[in-house]
PDB file of N, CA and C in Angstrom:
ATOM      1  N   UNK A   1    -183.422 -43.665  23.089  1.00  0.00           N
ATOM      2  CA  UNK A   1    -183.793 -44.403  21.891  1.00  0.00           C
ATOM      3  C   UNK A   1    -185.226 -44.907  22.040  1.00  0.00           C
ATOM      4  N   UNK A   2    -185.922 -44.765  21.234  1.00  0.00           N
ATOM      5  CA  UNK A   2    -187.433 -45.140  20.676  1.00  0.00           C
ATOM      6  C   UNK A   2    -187.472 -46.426  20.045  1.00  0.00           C
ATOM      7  N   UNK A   3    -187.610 -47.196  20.086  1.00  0.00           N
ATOM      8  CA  UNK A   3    -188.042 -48.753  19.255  1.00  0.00           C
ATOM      9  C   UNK A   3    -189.531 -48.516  18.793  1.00  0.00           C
ATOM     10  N   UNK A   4    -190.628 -48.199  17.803  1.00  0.00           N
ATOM     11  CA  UNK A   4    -191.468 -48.032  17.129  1.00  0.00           C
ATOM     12  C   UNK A   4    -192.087 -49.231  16.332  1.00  0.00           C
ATOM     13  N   UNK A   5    -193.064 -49.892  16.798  1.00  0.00           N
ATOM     14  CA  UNK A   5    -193.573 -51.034  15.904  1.00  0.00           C
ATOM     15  C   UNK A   5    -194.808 -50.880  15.575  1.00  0.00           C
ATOM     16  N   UNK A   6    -194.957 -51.163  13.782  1.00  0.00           N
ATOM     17  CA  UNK A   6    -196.591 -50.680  13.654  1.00  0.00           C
ATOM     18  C   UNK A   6    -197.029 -52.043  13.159  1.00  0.00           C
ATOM     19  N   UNK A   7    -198.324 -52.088  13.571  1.00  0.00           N
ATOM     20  CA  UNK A   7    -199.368 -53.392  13.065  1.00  0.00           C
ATOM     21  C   UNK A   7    -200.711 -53.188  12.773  1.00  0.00           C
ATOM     22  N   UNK A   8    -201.610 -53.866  12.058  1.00  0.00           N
ATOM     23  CA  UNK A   8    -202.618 -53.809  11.588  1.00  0.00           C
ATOM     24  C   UNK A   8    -202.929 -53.692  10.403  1.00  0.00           C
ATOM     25  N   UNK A   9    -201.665 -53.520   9.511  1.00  0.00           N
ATOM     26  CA  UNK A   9    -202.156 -52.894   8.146  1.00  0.00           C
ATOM     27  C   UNK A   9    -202.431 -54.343   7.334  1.00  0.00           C
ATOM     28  N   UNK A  10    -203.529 -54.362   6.264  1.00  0.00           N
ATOM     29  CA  UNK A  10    -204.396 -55.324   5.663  1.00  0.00           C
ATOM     30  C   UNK A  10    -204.810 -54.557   4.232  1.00  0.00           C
ATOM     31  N   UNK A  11    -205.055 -56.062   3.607  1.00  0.00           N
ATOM     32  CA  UNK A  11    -206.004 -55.573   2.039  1.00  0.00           C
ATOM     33  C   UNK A  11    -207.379 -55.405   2.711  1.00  0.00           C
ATOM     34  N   UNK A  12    -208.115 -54.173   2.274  1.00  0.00           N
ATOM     35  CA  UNK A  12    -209.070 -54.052   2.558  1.00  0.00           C
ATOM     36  C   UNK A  12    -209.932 -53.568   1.570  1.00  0.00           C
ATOM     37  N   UNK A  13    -211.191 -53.669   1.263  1.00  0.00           N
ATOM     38  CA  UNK A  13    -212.583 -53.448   0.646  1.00  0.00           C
ATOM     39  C   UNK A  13    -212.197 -51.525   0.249  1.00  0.00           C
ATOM     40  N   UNK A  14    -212.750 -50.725  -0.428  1.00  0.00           N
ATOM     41  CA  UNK A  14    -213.084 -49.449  -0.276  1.00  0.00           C
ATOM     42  C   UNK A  14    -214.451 -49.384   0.399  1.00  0.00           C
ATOM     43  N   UNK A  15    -214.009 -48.232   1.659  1.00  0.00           N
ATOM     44  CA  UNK A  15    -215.201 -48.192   2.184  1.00  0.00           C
ATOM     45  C   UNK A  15    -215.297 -48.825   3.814  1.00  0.00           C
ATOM     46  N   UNK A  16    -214.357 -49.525   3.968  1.00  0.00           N
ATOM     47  CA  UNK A  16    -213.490 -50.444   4.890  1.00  0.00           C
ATOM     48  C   UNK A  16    -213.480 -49.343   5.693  1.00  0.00           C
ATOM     49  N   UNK A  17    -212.662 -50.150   6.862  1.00  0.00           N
ATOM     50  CA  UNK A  17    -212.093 -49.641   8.159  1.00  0.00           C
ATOM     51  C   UNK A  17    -211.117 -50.830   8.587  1.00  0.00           C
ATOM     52  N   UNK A  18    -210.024 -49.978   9.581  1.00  0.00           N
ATOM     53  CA  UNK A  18    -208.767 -50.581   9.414  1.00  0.00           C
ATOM     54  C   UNK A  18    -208.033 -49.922  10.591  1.00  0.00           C
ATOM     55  N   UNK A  19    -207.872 -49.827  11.470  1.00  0.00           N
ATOM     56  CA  UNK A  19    -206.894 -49.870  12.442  1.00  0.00           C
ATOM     57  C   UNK A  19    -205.675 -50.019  13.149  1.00  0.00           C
ATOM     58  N   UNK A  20    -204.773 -49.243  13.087  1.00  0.00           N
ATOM     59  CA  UNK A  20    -203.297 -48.972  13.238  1.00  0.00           C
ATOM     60  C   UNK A  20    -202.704 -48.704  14.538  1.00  0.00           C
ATOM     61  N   UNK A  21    -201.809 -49.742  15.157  1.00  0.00           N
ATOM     62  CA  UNK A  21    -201.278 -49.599  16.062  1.00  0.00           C
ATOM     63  C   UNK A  21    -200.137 -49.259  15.936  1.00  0.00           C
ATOM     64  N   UNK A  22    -199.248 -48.804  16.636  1.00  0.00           N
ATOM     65  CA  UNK A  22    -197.354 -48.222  17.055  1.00  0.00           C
ATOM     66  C   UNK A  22    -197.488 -48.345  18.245  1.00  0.00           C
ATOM     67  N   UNK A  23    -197.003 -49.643  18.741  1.00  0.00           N
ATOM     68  CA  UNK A  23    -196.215 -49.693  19.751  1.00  0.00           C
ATOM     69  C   UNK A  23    -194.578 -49.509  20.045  1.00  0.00           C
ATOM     70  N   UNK A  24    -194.656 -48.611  21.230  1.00  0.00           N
ATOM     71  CA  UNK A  24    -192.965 -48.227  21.664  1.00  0.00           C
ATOM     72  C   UNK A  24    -192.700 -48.902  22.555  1.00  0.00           C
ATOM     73  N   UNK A  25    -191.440 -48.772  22.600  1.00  0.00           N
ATOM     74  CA  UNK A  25    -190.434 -49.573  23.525  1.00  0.00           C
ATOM     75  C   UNK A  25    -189.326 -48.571  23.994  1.00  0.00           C
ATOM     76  N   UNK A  26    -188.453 -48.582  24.748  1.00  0.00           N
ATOM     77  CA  UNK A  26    -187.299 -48.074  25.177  1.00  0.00           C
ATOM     78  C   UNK A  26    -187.773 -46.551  26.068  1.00  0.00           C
ATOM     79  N   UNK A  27    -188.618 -45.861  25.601  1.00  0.00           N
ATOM     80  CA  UNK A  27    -189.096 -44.601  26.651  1.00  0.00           C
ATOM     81  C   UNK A  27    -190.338 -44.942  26.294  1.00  0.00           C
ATOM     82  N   UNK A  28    -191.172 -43.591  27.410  1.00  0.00           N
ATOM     83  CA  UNK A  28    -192.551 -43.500  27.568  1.00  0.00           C
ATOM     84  C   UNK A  28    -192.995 -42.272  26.098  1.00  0.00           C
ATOM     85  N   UNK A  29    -193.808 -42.406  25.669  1.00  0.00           N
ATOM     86  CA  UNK A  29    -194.202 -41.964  24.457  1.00  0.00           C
ATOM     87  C   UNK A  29    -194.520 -40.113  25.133  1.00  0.00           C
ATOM     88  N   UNK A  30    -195.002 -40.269  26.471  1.00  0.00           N
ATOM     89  CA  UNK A  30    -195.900 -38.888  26.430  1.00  0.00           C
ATOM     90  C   UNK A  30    -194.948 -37.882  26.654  1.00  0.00           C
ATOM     91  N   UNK A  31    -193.750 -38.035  26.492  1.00  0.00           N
ATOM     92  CA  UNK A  31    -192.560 -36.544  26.666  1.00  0.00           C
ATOM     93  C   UNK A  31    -192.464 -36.847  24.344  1.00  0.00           C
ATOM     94  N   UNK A  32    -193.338 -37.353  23.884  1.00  0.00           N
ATOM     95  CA  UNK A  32    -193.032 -37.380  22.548  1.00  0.00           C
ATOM     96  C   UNK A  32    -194.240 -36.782  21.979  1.00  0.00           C
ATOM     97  N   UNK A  33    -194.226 -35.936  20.585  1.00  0.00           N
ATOM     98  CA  UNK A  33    -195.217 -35.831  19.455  1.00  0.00           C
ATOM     99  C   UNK A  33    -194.949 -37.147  19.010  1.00  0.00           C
ATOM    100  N   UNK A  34    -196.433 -37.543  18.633  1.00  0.00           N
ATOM    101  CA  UNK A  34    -196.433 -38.951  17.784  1.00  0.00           C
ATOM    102  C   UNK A  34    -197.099 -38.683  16.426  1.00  0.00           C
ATOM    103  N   UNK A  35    -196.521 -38.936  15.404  1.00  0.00           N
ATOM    104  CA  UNK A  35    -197.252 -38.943  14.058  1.00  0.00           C
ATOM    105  C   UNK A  35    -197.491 -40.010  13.117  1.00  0.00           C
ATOM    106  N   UNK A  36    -197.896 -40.116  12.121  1.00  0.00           N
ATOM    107  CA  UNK A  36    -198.697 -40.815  11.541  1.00  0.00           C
ATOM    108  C   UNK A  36    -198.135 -40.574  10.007  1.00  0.00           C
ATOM    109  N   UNK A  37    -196.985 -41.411   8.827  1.00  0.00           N
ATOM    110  CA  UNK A  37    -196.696 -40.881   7.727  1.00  0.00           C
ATOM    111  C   UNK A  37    -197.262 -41.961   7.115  1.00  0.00           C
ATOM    112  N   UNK A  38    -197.189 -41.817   5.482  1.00  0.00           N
ATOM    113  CA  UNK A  38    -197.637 -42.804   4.739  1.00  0.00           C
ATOM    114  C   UNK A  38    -196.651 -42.963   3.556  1.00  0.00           C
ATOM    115  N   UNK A  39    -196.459 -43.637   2.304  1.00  0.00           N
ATOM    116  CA  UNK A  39    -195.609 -43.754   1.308  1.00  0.00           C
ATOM    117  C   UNK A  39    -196.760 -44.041   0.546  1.00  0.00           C
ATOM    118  N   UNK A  40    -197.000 -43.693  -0.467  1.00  0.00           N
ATOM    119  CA  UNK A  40    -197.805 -44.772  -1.725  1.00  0.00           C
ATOM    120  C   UNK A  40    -196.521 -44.686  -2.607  1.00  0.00           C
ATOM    121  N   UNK A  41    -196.480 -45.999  -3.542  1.00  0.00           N
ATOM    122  CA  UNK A  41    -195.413 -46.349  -4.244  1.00  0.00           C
ATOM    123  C   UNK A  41    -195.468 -45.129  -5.847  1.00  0.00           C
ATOM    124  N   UNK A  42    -194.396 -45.098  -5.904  1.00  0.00           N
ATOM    125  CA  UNK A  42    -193.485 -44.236  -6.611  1.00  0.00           C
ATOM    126  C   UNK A  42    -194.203 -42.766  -6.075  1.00  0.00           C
ATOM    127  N   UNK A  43    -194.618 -42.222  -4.702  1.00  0.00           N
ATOM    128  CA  UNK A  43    -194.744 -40.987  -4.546  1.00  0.00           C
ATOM    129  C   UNK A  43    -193.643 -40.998  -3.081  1.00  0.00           C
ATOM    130  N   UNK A  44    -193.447 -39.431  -2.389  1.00  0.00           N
ATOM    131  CA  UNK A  44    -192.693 -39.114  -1.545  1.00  0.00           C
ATOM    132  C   UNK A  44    -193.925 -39.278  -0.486  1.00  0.00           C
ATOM    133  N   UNK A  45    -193.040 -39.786   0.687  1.00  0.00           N
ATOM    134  CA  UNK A  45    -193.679 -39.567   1.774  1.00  0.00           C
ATOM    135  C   UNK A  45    -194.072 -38.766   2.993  1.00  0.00           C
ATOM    136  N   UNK A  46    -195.615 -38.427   3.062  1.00  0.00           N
ATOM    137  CA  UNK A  46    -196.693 -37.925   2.900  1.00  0.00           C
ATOM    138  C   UNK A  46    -197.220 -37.696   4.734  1.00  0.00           C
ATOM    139  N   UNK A  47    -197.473 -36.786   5.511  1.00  0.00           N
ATOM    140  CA  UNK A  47    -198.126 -36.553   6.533  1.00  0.00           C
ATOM    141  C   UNK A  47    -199.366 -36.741   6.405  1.00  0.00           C
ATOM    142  N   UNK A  48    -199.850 -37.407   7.463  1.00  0.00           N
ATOM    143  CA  UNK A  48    -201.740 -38.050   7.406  1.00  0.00           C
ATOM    144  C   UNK A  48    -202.058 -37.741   8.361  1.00  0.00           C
ATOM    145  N   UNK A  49    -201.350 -37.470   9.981  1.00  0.00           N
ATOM    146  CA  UNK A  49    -201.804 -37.250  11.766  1.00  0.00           C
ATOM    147  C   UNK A  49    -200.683 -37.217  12.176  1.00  0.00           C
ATOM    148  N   UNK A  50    -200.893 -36.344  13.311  1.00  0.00           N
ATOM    149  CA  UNK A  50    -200.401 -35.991  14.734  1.00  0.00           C
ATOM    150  C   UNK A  50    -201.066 -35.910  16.161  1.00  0.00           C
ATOM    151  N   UNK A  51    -200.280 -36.176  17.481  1.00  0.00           N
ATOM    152  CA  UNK A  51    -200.826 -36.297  18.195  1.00  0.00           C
ATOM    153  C   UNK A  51    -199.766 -35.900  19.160  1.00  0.00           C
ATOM    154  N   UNK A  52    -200.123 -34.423  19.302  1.00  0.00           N
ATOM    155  CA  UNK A  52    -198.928 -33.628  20.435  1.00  0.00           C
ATOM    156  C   UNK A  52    -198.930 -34.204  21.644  1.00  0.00           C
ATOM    157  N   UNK A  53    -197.872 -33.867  22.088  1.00  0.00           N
ATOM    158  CA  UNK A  53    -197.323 -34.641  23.195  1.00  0.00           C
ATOM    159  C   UNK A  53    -197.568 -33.784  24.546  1.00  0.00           C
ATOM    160  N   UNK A  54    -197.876 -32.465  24.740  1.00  0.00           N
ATOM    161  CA  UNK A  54    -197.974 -32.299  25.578  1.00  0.00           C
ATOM    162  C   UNK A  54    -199.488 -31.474  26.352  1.00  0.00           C
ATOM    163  N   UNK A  55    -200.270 -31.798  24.437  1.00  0.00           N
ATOM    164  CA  UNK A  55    -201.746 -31.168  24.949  1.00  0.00           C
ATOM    165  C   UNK A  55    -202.756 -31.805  24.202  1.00  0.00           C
ATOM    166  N   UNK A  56    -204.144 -32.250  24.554  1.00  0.00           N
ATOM    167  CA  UNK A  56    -205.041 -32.606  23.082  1.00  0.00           C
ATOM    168  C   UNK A  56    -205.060 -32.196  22.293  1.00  0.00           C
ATOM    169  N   UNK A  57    -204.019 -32.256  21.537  1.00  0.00           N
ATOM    170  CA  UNK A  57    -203.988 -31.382  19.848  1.00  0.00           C
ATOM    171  C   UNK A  57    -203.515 -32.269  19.494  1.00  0.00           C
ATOM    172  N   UNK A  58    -204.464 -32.495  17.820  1.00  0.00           N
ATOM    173  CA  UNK A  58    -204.417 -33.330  17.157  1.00  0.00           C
ATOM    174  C   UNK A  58    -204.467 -32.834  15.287  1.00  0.00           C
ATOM    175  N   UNK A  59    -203.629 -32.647  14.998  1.00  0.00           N
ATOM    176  CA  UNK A  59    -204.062 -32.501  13.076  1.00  0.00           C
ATOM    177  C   UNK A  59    -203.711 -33.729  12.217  1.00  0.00           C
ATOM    178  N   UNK A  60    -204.273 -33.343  11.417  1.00  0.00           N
ATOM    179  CA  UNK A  60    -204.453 -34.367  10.077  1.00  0.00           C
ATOM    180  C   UNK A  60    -204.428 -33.554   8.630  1.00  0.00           C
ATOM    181  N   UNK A  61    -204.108 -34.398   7.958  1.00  0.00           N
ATOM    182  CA  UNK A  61    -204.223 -33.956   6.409  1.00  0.00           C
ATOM    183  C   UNK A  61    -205.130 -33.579   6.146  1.00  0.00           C
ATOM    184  N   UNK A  62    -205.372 -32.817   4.359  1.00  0.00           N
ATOM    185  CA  UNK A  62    -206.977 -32.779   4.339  1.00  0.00           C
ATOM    186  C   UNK A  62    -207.608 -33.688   3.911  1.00  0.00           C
ATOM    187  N   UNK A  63    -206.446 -34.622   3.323  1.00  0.00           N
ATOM    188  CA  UNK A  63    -207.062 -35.657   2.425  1.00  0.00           C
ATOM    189  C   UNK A  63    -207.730 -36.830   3.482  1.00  0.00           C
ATOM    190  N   UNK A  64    -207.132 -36.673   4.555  1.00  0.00           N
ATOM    191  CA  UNK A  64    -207.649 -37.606   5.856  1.00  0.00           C
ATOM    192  C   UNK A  64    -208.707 -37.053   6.579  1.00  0.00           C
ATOM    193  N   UNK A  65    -208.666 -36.094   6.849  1.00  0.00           N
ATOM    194  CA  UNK A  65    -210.123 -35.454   7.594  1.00  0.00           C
ATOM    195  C   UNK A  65    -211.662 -36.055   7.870  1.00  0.00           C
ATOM    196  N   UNK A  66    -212.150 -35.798   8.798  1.00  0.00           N
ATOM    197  CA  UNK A  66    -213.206 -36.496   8.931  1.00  0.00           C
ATOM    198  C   UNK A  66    -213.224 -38.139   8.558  1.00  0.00           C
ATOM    199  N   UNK A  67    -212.412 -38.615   8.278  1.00  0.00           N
ATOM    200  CA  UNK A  67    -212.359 -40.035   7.884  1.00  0.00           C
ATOM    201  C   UNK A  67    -211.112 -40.999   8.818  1.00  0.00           C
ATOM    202  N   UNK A  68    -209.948 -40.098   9.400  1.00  0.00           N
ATOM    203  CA  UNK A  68    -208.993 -41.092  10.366  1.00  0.00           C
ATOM    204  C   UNK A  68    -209.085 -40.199  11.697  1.00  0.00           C
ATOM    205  N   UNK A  69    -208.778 -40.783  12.799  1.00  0.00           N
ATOM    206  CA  UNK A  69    -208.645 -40.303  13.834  1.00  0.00           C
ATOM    207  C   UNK A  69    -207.110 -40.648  14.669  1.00  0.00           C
ATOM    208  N   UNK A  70    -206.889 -40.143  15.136  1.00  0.00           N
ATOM    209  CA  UNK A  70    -205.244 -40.447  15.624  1.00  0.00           C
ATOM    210  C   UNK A  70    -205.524 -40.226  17.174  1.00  0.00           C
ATOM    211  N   UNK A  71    -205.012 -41.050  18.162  1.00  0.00           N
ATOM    212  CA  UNK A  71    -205.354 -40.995  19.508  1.00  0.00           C
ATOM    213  C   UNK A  71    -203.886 -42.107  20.215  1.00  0.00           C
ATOM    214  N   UNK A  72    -203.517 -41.586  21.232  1.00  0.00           N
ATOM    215  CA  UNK A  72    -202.721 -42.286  22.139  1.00  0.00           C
ATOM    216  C   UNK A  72    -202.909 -42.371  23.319  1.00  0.00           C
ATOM    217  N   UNK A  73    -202.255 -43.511  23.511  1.00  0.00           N
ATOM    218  CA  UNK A  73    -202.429 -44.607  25.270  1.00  0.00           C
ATOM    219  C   UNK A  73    -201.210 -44.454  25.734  1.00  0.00           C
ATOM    220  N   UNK A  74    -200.985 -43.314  26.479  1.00  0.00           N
ATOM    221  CA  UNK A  74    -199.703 -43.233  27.410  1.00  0.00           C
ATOM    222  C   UNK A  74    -199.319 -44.359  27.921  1.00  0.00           C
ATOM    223  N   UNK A  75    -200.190 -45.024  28.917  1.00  0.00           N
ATOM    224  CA  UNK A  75    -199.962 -45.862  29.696  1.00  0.00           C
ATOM    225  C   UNK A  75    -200.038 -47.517  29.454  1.00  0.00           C
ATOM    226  N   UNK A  76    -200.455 -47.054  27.642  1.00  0.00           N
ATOM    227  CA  UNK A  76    -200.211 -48.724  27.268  1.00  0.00           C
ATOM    228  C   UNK A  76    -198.812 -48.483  26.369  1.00  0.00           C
ATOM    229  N   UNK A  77    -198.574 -47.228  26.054  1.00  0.00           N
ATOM    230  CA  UNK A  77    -196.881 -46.555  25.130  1.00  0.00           C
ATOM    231  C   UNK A  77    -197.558 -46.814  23.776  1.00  0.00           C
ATOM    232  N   UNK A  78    -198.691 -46.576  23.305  1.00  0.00           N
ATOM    233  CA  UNK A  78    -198.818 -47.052  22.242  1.00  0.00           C
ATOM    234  C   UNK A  78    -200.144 -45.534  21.526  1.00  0.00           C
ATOM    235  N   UNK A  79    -200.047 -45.739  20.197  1.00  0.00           N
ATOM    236  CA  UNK A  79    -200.623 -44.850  19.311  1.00  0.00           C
ATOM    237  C   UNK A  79    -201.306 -45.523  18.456  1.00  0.00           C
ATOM    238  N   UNK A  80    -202.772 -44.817  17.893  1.00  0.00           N
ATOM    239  CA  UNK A  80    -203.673 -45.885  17.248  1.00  0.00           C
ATOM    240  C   UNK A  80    -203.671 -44.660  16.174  1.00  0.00           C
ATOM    241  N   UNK A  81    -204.233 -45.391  14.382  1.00  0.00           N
ATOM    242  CA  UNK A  81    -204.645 -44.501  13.966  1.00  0.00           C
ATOM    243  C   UNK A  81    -205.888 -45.597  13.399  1.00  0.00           C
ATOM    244  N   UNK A  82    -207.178 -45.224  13.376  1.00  0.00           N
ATOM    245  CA  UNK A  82    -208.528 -45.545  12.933  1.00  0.00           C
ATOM    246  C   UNK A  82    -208.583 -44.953  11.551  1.00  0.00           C
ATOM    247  N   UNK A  83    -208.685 -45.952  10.674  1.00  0.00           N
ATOM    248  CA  UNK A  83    -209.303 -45.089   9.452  1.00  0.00           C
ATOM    249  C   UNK A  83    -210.650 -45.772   9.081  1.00  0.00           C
ATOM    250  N   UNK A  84    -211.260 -45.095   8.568  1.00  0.00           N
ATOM    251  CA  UNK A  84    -212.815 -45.375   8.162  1.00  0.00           C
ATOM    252  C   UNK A  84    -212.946 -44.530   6.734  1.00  0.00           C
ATOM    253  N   UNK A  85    -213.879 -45.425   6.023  1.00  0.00           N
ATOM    254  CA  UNK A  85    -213.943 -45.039   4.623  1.00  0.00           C
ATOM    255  C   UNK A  85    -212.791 -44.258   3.547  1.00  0.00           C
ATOM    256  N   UNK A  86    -212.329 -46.227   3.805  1.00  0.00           N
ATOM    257  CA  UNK A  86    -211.240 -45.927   3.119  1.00  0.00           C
ATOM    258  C   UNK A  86    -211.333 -45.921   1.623  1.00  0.00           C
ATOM    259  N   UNK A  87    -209.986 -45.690   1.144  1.00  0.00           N
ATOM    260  CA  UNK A  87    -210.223 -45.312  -0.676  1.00  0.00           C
ATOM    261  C   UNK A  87    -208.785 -45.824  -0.936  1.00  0.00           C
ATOM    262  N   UNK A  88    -209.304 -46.043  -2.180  1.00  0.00           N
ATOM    263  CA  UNK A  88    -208.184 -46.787  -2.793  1.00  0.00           C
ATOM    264  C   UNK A  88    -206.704 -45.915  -2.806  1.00  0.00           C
ATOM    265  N   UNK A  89    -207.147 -44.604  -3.103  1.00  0.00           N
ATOM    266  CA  UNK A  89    -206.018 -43.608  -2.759  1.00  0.00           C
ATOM    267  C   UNK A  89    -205.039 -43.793  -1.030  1.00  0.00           C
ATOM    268  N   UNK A  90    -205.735 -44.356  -0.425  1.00  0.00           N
ATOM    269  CA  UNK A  90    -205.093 -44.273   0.839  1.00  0.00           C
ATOM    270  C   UNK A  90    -204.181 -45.445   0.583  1.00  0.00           C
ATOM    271  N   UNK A  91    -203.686 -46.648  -0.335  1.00  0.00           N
ATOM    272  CA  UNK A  91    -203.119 -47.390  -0.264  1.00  0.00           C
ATOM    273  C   UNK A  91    -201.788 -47.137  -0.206  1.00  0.00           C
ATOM    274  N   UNK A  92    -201.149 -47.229   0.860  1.00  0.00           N
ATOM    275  CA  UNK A  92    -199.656 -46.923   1.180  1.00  0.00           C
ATOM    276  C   UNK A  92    -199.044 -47.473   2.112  1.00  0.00           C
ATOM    277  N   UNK A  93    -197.816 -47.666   2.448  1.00  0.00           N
ATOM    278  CA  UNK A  93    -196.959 -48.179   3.200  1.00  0.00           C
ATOM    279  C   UNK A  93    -197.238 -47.010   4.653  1.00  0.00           C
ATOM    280  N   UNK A  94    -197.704 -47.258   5.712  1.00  0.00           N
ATOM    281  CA  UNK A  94    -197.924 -46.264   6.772  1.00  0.00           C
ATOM    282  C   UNK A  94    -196.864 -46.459   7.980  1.00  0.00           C
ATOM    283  N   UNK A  95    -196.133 -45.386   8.409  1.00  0.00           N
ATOM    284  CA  UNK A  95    -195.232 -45.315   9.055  1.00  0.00           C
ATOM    285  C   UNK A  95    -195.674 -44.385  10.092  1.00  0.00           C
ATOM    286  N   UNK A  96    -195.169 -44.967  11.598  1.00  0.00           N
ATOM    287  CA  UNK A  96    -195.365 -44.129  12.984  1.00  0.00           C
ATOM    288  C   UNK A  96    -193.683 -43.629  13.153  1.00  0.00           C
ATOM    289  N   UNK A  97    -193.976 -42.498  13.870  1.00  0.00           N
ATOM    290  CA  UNK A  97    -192.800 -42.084  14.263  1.00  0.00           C
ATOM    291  C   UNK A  97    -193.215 -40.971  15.703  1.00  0.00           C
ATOM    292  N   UNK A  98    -191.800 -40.709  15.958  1.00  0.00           N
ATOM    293  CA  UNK A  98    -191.858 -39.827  17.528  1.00  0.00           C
ATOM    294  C   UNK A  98    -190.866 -38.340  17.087  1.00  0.00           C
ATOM    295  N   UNK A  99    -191.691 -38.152  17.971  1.00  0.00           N
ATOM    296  CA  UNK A  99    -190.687 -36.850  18.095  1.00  0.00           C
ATOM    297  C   UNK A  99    -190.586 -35.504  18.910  1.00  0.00           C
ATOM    298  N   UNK A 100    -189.679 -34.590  19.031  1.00  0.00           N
ATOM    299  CA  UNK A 100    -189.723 -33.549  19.569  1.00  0.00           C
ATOM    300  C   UNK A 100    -190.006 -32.444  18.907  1.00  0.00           C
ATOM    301  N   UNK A 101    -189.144 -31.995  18.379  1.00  0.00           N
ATOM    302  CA  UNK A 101    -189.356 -30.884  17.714  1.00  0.00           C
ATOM    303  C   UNK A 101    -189.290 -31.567  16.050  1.00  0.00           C
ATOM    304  N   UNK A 102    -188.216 -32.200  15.995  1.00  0.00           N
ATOM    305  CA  UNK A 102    -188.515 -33.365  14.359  1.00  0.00           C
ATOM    306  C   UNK A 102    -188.687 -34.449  14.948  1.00  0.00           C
ATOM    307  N   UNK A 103    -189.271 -35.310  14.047  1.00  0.00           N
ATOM    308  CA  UNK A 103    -189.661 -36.675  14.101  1.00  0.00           C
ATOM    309  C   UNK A 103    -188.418 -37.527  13.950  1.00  0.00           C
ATOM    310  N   UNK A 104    -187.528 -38.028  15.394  1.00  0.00           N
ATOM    311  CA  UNK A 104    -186.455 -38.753  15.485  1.00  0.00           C
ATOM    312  C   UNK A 104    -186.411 -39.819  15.196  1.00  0.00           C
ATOM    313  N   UNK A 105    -187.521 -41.011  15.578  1.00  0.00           N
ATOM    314  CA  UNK A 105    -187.819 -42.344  15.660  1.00  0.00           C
ATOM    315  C   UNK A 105    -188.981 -42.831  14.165  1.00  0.00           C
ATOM    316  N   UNK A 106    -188.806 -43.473  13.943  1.00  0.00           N
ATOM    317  CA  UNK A 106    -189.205 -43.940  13.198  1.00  0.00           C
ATOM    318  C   UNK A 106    -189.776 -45.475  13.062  1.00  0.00           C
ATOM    319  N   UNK A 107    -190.955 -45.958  12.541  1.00  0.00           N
ATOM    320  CA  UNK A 107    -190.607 -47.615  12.556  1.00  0.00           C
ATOM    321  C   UNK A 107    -190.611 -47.991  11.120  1.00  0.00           C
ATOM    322  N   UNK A 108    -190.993 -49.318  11.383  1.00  0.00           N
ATOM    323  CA  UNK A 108    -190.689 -50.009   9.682  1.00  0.00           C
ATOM    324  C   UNK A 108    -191.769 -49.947   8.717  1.00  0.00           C
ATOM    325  N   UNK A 109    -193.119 -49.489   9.259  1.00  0.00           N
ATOM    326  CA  UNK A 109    -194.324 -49.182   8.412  1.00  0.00           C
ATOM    327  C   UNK A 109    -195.421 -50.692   8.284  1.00  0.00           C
ATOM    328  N   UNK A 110    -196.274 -50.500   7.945  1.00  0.00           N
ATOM    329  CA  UNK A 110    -197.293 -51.618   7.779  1.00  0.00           C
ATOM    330  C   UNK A 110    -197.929 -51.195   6.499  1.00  0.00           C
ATOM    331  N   UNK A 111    -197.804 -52.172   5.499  1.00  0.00           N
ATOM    332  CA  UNK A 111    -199.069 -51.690   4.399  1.00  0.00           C
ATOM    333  C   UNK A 111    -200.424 -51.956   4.485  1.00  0.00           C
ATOM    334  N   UNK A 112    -201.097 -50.939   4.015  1.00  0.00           N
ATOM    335  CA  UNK A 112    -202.470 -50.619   3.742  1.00  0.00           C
ATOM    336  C   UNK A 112    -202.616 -51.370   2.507  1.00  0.00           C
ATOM    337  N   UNK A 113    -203.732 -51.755   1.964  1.00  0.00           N
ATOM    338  CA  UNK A 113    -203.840 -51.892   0.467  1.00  0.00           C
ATOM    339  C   UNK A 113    -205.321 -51.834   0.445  1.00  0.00           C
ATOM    340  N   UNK A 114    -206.460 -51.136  -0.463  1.00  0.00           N
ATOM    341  CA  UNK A 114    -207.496 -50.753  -0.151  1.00  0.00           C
ATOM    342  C   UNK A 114    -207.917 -51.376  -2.022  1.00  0.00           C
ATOM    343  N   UNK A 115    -208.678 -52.052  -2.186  1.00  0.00           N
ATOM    344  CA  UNK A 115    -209.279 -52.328  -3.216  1.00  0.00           C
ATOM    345  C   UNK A 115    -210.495 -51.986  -3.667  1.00  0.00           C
ATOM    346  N   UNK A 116    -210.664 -51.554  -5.154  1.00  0.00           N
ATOM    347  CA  UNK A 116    -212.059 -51.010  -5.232  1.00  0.00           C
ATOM    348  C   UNK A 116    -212.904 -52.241  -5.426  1.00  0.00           C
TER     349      UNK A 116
END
């Protein structure tokens, strides 16, 4: 079992930057893929990053590209996602999760809210 906690999410400026933590609990993250989902309200939820578990490979959306970066700290059990120049479009409920082959773990999400 995975325990998944995300923090950082804030109202922020467009244009902003904003920083996302998932911290785990119960195992070590690096036998896991870690990803990065989002919700914006009344849409389905949405892939933004990944961060394979067993090599530097890393993808992202296109709508995220060049603008978030996704990176993990084995040895702190924890996963960051950096976003920079943000947009009001990015305003969503952002959710970390783990996984193997599917994404098993899940946490409770942090909202974003990005104002023009």
């Amino acid at each position: 079992q995975v325990l998944l906690v995300e923090s950082g999410g804030a109202l922020v400026q467009a244009g902003g930057s904003l920083r996302l933590s998932c911290a785990a609990s119960g195992r070590t993250i690096s036998g896991y893929n870690m990803g990065w989902f989002r919700q914006a309200p009344g849409k389905e939820r949405e892939f933004v990053a990944a961060a394979r578990r067993s090599v530097s490979i890393t993808t992202y959306a296109d709508s995220v590209k060049g603008r978030f970066t996704v990176s993990r700290d084995n040895a702190k059990n924890t996963v960051y996602l950096q976003m920079n120049s943000l947009k009001p479009e990015d305003t969503a409920v952002y959710y970390c999760a783990a996984g193997i082959n599917l994404y098993d773990y899940w946490g409770q999400g942090t909202q974003v809210t990005v104002s023009t």
